[in-house]
Protein backbone atom coordinates (compact mmCIF):
# COMPACT_ATOMS: atom_id res chain seq x y z
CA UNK A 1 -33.52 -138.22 32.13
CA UNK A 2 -34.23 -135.96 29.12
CA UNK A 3 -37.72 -135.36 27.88
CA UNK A 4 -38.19 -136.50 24.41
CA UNK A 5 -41.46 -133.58 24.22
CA UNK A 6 -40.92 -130.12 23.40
CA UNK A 7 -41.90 -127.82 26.32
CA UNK A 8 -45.26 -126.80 24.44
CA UNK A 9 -45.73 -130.66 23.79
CA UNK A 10 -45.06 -131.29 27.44
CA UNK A 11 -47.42 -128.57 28.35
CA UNK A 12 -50.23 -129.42 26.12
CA UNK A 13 -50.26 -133.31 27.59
CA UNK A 14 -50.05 -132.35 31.14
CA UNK A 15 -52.99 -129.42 30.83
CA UNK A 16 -55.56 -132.53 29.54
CA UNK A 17 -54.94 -134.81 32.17
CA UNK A 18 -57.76 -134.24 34.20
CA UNK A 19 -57.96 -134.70 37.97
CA UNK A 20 -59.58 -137.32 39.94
CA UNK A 21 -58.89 -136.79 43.39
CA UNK A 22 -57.37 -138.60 46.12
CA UNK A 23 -60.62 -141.22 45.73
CA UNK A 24 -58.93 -143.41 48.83
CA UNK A 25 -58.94 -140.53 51.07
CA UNK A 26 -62.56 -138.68 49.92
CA UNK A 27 -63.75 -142.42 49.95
CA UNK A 28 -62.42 -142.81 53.83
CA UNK A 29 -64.43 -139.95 54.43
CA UNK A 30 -68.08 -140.60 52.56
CA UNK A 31 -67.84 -144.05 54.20
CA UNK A 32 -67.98 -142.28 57.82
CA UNK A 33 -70.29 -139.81 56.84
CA UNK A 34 -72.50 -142.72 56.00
CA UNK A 35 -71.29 -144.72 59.00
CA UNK A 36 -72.51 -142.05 61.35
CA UNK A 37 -75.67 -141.16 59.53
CA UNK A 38 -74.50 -137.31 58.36
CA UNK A 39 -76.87 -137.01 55.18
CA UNK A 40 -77.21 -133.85 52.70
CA UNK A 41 -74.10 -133.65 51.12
CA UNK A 42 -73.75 -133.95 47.67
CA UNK A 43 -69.98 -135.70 45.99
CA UNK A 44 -67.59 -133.07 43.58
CA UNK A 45 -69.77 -130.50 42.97
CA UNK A 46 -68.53 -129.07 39.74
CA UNK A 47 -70.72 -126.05 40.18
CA UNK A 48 -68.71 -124.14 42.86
CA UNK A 49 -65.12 -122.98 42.33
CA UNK A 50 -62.09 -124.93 43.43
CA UNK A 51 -64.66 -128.41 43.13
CA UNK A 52 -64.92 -129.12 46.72
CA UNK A 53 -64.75 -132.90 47.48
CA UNK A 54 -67.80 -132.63 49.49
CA UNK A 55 -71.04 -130.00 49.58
CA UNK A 56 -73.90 -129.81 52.29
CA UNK A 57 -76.06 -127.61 50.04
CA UNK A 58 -78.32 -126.68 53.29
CA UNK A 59 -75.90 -125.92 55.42
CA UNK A 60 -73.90 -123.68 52.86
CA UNK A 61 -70.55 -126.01 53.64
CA UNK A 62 -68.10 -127.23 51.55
CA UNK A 63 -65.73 -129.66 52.46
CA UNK A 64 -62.22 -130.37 50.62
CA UNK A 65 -59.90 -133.45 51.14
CA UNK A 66 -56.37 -132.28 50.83
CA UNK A 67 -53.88 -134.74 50.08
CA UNK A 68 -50.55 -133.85 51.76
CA UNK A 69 -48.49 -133.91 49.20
CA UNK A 70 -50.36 -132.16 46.25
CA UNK A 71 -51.10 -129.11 48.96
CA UNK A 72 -48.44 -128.82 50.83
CA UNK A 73 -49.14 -129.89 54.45
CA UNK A 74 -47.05 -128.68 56.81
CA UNK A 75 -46.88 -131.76 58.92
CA UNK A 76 -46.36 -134.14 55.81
CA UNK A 77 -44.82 -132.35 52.92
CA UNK A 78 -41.62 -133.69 51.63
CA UNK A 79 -40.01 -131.72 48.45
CA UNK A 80 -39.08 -133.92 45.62
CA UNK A 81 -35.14 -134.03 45.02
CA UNK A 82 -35.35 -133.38 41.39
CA UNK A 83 -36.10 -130.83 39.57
CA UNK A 84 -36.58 -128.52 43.04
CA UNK A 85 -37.17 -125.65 41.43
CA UNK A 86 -40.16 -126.10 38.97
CA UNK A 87 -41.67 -128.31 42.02
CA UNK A 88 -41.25 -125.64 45.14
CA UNK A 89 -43.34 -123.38 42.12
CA UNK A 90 -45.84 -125.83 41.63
CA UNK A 91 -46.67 -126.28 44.97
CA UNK A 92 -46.69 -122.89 46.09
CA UNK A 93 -49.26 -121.82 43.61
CA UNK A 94 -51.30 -124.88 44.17
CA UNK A 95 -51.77 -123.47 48.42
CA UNK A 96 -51.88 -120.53 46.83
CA UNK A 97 -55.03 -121.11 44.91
CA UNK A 98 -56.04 -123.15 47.55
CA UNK A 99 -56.29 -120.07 49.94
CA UNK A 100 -57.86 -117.45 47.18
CA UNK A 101 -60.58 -120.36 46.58
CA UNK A 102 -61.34 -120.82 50.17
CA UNK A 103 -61.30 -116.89 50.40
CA UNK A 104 -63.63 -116.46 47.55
CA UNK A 105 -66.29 -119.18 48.27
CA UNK A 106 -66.32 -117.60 52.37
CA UNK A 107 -67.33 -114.29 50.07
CA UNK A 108 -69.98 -115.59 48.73
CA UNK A 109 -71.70 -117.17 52.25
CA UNK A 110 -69.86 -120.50 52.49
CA UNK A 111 -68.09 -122.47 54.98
CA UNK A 112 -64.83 -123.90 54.05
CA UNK A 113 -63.69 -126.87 55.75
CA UNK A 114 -59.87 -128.48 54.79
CA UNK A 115 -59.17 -132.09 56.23
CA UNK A 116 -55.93 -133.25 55.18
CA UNK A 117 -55.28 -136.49 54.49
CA UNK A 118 -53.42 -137.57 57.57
CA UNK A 119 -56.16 -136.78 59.34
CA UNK A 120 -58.10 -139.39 57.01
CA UNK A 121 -55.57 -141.64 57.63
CA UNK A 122 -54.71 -141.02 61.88
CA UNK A 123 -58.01 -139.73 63.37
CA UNK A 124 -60.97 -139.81 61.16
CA UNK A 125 -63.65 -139.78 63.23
CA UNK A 126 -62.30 -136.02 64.66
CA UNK A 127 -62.93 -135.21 61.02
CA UNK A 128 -66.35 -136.58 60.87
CA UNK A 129 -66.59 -134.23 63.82
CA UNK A 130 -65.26 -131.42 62.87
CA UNK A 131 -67.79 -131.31 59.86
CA UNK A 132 -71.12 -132.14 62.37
CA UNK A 133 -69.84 -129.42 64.47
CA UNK A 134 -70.04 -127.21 61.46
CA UNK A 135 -73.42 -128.58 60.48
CA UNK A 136 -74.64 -127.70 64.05
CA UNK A 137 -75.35 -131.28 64.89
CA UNK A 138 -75.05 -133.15 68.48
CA UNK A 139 -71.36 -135.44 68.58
CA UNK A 140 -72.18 -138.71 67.94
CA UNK A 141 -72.64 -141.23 71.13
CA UNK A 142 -71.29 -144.01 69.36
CA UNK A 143 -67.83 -143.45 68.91
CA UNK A 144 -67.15 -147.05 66.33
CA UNK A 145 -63.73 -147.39 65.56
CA UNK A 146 -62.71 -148.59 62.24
CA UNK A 147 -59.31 -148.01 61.02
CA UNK A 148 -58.49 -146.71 57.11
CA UNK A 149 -58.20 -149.68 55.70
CA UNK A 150 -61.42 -151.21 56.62
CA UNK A 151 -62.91 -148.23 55.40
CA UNK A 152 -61.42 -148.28 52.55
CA UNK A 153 -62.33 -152.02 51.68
CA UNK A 154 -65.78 -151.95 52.63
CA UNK A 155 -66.51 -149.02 49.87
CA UNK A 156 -68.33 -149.23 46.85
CA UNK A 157 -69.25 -146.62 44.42
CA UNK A 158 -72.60 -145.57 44.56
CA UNK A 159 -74.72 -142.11 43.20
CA UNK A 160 -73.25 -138.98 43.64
CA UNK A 161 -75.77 -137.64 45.47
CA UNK A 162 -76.09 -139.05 49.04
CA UNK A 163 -79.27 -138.99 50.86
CA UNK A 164 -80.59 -141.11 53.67
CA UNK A 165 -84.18 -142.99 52.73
């Protein structure tokens, strides 16, 4: 298919659409956070470079949901069959970034913490974990099991600020 946009007219469209995450797989995650009482994080913090998805201010951590396609996963990453060449570019300066972000926010005193989305999607709660380890807190005893979609269904948008009262 030919584009009917000149490559500065293609450029110009695709530099102001503005990203709004993977809200199904940060949503997963704030839902289990709540679910298992972790409080003191804060949503998209546009303050910090790279935007992490999630930010414990205390605790110096920032957390980023990485959807597997966008970033590359090794487990999950399928190339797209057209245009191969502009696409293997895109996505290699996208983990590329991804790394020099992580680098630079470790710099300045932070933990970085990457959950990709399969791991939203297969085994959340070791995600949920992963992140209390980080925050120095005791595993949870409770281990409830709800799969994706429930999570996903039983979400509603609320503040972006989460704290427990």
């Amino acid at each position: 298919m030919v584009d009917t946009f000149t490559v500065e007219q293609r450029s110009r469209n695709m530099a102001a659409i503005r990203s709004r995450g993977n809200r199904t797989t940060e949503n997963a995650l704030r839902f289990r956070l709540v679910r298992y009482g972790i409080s003191g994080w804060e949503l998209c913090s546009p303050d910090l470079e790279g935007k992490p998805d999630f930010v414990f201010p205390a605790a110096k951590l920032v957390v980023f949901v990485d959807g597997c396609h966008w970033h590359g996963c090794p487990k999950c990453y399928r190339p797209p069959a057209s245009n191969t060449g502009y696409w293997l570019m895109k996505f290699k300066r996208n983990r590329a970034r991804d790394r020099v972000v992580s680098a630079s926010l470790r710099r300045k005193g932070w933990k970085v913490l990457r959950i990709w989305e399969h791991e939203m999607e297969r085994s959340p709660l070791t995600a949920v974990e992963r992140i209390r380890r980080l925050l120095g807190s005791r595993p949870s005893r409770s281990r409830k099991s709800l799969n994706f979609a429930d999570s996903v269904a039983i979400l509603r948008p609320s503040s972006r600020k989460h704290e427990v009262v």
